[in-house]
PDB file of N, CA and C in Angstrom:
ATOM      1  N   UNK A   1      13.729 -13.877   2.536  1.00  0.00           N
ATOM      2  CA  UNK A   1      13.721 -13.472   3.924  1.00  0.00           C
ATOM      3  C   UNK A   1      12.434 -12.685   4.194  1.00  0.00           C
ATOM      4  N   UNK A   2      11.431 -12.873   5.257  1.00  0.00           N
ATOM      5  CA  UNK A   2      10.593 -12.485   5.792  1.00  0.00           C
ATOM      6  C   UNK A   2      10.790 -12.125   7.373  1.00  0.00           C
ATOM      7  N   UNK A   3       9.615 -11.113   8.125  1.00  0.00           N
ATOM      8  CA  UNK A   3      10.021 -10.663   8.993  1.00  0.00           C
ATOM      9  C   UNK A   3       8.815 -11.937   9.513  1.00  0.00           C
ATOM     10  N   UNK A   4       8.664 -11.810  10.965  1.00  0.00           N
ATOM     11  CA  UNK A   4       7.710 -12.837  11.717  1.00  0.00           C
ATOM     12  C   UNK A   4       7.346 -12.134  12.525  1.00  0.00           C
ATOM     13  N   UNK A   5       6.873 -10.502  12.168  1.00  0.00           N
ATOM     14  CA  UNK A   5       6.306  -9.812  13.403  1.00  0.00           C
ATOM     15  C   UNK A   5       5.164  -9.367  12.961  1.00  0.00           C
ATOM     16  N   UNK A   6       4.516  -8.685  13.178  1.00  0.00           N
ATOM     17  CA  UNK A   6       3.161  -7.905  13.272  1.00  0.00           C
ATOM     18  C   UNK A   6       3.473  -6.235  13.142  1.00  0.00           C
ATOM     19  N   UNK A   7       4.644  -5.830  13.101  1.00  0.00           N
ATOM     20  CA  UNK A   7       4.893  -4.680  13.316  1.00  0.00           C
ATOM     21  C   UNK A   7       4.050  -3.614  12.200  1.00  0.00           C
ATOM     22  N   UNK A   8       3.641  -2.667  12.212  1.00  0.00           N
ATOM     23  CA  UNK A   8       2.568  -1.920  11.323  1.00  0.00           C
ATOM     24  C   UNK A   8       3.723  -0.854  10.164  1.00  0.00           C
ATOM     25  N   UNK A   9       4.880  -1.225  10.826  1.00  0.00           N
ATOM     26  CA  UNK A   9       5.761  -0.159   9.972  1.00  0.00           C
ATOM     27  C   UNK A   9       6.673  -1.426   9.201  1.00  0.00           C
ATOM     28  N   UNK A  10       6.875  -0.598   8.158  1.00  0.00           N
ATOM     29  CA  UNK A  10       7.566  -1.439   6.646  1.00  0.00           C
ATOM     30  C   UNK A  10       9.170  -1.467   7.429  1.00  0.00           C
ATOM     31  N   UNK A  11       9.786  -0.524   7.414  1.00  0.00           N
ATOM     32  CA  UNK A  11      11.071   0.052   7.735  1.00  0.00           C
ATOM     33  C   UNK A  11      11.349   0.059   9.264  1.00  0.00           C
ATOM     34  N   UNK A  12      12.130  -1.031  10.150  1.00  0.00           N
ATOM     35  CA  UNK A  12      12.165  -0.856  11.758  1.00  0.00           C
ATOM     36  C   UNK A  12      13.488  -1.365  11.770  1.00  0.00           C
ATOM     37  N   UNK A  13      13.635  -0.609  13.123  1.00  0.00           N
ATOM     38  CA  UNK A  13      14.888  -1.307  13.331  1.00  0.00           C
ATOM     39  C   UNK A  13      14.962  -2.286  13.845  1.00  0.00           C
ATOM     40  N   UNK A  14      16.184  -3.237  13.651  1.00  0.00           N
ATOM     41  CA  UNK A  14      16.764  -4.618  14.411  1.00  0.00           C
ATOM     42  C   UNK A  14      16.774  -4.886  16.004  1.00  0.00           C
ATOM     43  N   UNK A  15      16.325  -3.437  16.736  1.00  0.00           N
ATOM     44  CA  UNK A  15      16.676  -3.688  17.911  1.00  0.00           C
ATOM     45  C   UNK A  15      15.314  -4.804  18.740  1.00  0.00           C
ATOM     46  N   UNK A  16      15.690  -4.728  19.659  1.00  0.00           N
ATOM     47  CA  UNK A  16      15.012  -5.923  20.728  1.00  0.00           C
ATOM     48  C   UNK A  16      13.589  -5.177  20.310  1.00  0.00           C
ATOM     49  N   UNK A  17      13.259  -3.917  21.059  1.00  0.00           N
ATOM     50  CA  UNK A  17      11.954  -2.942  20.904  1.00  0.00           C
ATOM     51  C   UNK A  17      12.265  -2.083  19.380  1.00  0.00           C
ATOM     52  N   UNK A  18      11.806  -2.997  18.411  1.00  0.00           N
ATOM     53  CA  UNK A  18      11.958  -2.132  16.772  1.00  0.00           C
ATOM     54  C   UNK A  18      11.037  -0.623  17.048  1.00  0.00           C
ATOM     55  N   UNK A  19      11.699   0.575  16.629  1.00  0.00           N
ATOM     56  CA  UNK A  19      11.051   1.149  16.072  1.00  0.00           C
ATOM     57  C   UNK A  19      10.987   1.480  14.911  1.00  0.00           C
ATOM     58  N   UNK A  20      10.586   2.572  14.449  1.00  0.00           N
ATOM     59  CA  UNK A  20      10.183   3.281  12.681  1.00  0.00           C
ATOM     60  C   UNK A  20      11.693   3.864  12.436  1.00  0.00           C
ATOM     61  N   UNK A  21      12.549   3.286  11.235  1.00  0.00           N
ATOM     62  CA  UNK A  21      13.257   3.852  10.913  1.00  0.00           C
ATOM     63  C   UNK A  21      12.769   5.394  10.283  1.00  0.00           C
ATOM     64  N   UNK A  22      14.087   6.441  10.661  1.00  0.00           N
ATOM     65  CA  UNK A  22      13.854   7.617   9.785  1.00  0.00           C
ATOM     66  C   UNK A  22      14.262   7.509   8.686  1.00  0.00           C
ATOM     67  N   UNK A  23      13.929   8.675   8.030  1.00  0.00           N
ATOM     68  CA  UNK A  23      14.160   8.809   6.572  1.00  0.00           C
ATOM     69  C   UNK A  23      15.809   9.079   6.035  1.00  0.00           C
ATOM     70  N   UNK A  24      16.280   9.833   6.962  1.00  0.00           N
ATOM     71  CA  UNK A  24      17.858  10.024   6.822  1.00  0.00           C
ATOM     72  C   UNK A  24      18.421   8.713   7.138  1.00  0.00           C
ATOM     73  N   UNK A  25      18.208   7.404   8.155  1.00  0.00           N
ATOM     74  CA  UNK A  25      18.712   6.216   8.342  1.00  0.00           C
ATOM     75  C   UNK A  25      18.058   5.462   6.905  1.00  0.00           C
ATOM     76  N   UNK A  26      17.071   5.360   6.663  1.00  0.00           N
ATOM     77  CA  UNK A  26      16.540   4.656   5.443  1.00  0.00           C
ATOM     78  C   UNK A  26      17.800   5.419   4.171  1.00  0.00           C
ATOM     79  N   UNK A  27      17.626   6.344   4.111  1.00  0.00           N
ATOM     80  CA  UNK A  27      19.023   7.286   3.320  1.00  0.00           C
ATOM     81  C   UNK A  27      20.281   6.649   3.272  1.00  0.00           C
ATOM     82  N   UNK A  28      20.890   6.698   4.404  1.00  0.00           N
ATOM     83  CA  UNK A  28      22.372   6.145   4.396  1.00  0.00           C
ATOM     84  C   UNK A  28      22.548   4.630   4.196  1.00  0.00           C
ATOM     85  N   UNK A  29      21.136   3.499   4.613  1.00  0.00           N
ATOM     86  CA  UNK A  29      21.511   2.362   4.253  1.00  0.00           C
ATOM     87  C   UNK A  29      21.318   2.517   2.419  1.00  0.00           C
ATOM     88  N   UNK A  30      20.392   2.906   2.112  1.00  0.00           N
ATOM     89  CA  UNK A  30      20.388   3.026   0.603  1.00  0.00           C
ATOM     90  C   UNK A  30      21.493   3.542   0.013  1.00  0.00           C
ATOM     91  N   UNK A  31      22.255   4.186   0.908  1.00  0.00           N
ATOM     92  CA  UNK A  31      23.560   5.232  -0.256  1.00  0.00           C
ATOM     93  C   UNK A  31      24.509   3.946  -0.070  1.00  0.00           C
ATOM     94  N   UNK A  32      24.336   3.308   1.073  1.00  0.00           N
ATOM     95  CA  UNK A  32      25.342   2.335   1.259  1.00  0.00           C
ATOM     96  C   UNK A  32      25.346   1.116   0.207  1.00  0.00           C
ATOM     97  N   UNK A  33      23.760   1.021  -0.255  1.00  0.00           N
ATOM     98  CA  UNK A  33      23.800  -0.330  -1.057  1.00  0.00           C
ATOM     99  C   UNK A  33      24.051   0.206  -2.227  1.00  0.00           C
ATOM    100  N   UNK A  34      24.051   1.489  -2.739  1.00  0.00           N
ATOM    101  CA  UNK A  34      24.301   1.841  -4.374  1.00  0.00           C
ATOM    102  C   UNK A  34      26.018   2.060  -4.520  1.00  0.00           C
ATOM    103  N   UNK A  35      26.586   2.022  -3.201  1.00  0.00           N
ATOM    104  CA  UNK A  35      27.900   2.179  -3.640  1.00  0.00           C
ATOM    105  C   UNK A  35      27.942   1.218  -3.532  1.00  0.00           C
ATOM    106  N   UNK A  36      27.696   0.138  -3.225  1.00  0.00           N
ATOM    107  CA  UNK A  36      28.281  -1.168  -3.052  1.00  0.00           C
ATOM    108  C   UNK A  36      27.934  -2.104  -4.569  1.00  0.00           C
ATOM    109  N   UNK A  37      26.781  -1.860  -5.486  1.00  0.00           N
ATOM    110  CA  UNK A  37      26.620  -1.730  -6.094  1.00  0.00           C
ATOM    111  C   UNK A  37      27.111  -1.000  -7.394  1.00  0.00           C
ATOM    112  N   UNK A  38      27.902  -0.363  -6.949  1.00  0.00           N
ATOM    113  CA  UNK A  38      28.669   0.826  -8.067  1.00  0.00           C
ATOM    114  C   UNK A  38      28.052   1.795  -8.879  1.00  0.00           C
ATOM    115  N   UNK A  39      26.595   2.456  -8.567  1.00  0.00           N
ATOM    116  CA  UNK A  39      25.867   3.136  -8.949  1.00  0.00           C
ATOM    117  C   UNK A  39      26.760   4.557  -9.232  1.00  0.00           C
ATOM    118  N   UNK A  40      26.137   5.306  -9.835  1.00  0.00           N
ATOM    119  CA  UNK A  40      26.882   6.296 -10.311  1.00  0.00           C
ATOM    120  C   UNK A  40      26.751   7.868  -9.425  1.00  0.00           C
ATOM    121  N   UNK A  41      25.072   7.295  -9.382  1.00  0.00           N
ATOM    122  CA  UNK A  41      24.243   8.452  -8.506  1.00  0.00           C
ATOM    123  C   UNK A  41      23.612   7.994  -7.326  1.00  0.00           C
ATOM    124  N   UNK A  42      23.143   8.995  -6.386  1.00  0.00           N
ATOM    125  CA  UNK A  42      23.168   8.354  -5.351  1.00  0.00           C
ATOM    126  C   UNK A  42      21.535   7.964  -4.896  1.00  0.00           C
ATOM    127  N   UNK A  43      20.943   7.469  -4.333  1.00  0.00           N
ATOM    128  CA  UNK A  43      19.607   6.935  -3.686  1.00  0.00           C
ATOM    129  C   UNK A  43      19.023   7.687  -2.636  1.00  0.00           C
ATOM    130  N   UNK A  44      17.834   7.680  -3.084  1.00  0.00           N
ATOM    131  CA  UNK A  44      17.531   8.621  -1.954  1.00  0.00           C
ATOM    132  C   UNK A  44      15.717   7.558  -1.538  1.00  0.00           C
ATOM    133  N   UNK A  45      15.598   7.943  -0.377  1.00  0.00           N
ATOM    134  CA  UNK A  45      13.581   7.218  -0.437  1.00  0.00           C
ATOM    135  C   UNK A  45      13.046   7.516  -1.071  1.00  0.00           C
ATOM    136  N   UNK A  46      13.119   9.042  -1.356  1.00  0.00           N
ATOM    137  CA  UNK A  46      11.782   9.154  -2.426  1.00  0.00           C
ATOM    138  C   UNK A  46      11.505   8.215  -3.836  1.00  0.00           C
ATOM    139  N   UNK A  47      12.820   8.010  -4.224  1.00  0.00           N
ATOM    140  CA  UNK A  47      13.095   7.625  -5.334  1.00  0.00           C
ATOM    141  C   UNK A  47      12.594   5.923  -5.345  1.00  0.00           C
ATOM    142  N   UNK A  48      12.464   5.565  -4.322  1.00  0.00           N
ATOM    143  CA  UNK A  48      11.888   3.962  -4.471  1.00  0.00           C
ATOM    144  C   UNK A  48      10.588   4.178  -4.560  1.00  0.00           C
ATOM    145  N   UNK A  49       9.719   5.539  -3.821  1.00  0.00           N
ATOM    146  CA  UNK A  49       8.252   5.919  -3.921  1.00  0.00           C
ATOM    147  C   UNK A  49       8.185   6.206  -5.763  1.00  0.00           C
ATOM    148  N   UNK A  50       8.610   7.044  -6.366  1.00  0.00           N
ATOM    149  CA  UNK A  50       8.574   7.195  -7.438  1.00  0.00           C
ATOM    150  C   UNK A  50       9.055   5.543  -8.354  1.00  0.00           C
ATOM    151  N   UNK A  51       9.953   4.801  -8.506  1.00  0.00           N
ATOM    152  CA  UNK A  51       9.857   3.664  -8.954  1.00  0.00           C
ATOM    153  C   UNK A  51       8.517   2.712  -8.645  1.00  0.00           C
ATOM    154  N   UNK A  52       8.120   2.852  -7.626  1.00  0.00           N
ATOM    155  CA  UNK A  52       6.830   1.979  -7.197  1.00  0.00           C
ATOM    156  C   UNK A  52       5.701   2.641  -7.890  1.00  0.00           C
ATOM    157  N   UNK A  53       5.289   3.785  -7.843  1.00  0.00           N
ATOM    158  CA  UNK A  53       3.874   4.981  -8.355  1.00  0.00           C
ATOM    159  C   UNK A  53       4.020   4.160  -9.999  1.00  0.00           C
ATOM    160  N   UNK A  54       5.523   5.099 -10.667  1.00  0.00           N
ATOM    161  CA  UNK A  54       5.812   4.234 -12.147  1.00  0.00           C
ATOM    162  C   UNK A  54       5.618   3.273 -12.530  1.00  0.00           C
ATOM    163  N   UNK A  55       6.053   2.077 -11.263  1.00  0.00           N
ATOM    164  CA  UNK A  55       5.733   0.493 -12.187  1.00  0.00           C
ATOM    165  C   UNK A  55       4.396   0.551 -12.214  1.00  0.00           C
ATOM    166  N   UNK A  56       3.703   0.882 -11.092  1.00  0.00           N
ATOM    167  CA  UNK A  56       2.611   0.482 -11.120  1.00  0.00           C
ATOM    168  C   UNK A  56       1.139   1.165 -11.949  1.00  0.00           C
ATOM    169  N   UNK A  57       1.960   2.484 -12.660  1.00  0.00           N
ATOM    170  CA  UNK A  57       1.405   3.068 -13.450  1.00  0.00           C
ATOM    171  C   UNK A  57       1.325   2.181 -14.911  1.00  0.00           C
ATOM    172  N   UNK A  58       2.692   1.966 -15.091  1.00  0.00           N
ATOM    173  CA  UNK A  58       3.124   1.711 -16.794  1.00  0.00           C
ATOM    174  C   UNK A  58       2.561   0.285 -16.545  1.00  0.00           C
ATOM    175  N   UNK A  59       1.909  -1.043 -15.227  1.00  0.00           N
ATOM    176  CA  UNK A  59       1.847  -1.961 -15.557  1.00  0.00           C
ATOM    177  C   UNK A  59      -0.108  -1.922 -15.450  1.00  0.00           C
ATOM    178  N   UNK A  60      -0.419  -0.063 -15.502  1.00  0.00           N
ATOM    179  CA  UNK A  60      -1.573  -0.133 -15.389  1.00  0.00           C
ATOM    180  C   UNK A  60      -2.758  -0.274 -14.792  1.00  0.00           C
ATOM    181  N   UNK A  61      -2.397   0.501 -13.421  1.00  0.00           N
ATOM    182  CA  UNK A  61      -2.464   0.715 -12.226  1.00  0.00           C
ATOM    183  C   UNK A  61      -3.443   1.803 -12.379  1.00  0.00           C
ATOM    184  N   UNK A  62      -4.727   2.114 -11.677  1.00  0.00           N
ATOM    185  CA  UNK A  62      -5.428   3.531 -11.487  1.00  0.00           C
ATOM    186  C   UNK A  62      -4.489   4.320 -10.726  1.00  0.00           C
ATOM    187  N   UNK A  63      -4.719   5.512 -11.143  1.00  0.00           N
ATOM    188  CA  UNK A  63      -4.347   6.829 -10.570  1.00  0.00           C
ATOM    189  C   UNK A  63      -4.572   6.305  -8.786  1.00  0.00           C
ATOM    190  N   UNK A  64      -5.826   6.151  -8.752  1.00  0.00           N
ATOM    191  CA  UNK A  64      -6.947   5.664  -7.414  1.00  0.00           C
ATOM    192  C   UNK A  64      -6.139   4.800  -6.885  1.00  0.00           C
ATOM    193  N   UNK A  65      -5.659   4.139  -7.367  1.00  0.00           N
ATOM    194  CA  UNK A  65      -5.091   2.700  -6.644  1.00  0.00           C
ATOM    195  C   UNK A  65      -3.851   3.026  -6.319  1.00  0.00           C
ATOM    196  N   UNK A  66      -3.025   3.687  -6.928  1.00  0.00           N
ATOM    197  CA  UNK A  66      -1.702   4.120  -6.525  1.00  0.00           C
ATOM    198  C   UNK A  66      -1.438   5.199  -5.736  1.00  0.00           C
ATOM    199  N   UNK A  67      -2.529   6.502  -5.502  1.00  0.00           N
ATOM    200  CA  UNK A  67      -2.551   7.150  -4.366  1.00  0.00           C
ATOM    201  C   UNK A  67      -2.782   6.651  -3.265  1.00  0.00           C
ATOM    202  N   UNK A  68      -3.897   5.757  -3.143  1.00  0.00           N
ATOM    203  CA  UNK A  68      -4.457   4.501  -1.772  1.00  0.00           C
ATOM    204  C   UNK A  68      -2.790   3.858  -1.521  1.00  0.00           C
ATOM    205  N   UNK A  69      -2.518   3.473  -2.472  1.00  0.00           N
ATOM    206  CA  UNK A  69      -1.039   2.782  -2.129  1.00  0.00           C
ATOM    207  C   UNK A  69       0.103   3.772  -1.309  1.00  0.00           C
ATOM    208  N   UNK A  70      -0.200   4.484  -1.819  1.00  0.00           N
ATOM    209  CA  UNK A  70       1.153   5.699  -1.359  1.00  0.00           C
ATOM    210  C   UNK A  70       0.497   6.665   0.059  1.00  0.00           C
ATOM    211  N   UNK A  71      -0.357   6.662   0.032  1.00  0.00           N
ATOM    212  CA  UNK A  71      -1.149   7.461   1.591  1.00  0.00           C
ATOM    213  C   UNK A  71      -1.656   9.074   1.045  1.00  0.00           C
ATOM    214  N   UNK A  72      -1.612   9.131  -0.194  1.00  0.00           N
ATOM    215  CA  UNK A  72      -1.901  10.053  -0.622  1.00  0.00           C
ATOM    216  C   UNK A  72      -3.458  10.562  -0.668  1.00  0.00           C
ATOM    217  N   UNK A  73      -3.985  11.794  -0.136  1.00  0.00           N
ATOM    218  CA  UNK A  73      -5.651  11.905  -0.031  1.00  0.00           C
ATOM    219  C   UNK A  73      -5.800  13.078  -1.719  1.00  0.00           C
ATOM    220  N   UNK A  74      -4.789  13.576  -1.645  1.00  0.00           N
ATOM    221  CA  UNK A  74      -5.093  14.057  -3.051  1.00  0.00           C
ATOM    222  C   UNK A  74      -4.085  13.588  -4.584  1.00  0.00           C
ATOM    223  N   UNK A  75      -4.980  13.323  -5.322  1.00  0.00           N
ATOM    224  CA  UNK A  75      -4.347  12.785  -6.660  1.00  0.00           C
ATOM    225  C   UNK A  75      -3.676  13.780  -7.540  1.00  0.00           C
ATOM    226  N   UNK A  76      -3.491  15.121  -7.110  1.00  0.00           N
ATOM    227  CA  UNK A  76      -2.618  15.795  -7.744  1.00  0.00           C
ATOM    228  C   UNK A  76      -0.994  15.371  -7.025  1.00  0.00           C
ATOM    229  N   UNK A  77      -0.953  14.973  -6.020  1.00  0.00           N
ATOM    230  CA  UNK A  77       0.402  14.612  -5.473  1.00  0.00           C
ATOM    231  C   UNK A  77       0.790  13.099  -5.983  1.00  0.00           C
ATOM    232  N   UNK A  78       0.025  12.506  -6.283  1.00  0.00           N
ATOM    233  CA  UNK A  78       0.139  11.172  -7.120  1.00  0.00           C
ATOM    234  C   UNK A  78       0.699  11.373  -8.452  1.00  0.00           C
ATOM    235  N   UNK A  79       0.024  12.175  -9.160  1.00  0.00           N
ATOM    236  CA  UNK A  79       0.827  12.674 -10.342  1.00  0.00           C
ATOM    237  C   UNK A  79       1.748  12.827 -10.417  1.00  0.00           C
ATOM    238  N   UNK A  80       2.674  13.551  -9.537  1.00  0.00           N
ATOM    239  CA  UNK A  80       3.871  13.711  -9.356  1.00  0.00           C
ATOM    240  C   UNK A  80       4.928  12.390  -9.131  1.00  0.00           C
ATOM    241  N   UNK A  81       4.533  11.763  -8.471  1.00  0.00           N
ATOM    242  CA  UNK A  81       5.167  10.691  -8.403  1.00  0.00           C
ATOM    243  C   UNK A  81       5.206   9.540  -9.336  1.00  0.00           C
ATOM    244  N   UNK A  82       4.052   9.431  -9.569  1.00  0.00           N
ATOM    245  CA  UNK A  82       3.426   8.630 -11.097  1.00  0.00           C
ATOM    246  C   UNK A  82       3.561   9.419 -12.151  1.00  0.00           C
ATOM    247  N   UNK A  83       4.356   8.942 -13.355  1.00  0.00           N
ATOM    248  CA  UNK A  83       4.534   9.645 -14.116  1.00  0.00           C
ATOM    249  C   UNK A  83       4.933   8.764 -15.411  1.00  0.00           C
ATOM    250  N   UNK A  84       4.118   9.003 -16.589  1.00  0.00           N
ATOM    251  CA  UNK A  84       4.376   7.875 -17.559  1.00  0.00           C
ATOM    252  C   UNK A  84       5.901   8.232 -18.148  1.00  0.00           C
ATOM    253  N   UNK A  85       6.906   7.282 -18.063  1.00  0.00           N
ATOM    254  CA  UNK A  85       8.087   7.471 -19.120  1.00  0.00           C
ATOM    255  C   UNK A  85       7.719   7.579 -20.416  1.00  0.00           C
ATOM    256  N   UNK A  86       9.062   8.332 -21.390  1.00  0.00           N
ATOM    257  CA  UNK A  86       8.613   7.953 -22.680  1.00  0.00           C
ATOM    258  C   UNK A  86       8.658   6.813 -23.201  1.00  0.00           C
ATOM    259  N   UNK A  87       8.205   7.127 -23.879  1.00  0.00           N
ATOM    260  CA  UNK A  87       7.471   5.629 -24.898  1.00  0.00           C
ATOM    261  C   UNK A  87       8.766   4.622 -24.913  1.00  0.00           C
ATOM    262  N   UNK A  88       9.629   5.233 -25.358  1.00  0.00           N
ATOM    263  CA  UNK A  88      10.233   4.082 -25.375  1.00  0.00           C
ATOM    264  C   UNK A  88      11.205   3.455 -24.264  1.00  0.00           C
ATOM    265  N   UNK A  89      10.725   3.823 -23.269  1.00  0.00           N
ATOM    266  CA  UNK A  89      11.401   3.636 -21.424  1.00  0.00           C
ATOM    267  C   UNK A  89      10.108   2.834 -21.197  1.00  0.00           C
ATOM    268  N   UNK A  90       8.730   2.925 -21.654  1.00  0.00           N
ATOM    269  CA  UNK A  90       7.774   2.484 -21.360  1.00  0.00           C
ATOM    270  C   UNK A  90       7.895   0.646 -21.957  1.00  0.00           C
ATOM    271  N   UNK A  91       8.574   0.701 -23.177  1.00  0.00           N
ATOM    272  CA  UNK A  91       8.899  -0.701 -23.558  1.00  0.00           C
ATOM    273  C   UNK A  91       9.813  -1.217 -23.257  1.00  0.00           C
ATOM    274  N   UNK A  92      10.911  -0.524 -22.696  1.00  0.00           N
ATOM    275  CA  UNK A  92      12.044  -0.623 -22.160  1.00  0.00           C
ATOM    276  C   UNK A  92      11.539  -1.882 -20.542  1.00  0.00           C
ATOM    277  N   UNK A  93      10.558  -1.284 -20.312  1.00  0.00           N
ATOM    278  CA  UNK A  93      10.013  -1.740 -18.746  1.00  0.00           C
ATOM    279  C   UNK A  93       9.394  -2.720 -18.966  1.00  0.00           C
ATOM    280  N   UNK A  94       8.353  -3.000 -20.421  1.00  0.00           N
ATOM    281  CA  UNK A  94       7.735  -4.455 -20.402  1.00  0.00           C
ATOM    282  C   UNK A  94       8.730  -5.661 -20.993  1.00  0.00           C
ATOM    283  N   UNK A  95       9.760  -4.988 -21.510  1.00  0.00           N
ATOM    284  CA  UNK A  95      10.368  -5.870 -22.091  1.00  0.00           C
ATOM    285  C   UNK A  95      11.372  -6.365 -20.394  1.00  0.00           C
ATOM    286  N   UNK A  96      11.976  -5.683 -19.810  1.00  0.00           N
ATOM    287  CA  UNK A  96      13.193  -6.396 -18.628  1.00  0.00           C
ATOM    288  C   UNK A  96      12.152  -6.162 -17.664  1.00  0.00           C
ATOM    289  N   UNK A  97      11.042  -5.640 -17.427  1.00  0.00           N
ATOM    290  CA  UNK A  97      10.968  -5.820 -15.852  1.00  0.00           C
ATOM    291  C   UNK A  97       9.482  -6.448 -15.602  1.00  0.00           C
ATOM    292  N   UNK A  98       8.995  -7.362 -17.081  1.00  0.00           N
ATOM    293  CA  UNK A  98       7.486  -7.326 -17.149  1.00  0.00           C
ATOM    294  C   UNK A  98       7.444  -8.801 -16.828  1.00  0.00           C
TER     295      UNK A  98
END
């Protein structure tokens, strides 16, 4: 499934005039898909920002390239989000998600 608009925002709503979903609506559809899912813990946005910084760290990604990705102007806030797992979460990731 693809969208067929032009819209400049990732996250909009369905209505006739989409706007920018918020972060608390982006929230509750995510809590909605991890229970539905049977997750244990719950989802939050940040946490897909941090999965994205990670893959794209551990698959070897610049620091540079993953702040540009994230809207970040300083690379100490990239750090934070990017963050190498241990070693063996790090093979864990080339082995199922490579």
């Amino acid at each position: 499934m693809y969208r067929k608009d032009d819209h400049p925002v990732l996250f909009i709503s369905s209505k006739k005039n989409p706007t920018r979903l918020s972060i608390r609506r982006i929230e509750k559809i995510l809590n909605r898909i991890g229970k539905r899912a049977e997750l244990s813990g719950s989802l939050h946005p940040h946490r897909l920002r941090h999965t994205f910084a990670t893959e794209l760290l551990v698959k070897g990604a610049d620091l540079l390239f993953i702040a540009d990705e994230l809207g970040h102007s300083d690379i100490e806030t990239t750090k934070i989000y990017a963050r190498f797992p241990k070693q063996e979460i790090i093979s864990m990731y080339r082995r199922y998600m490579g």
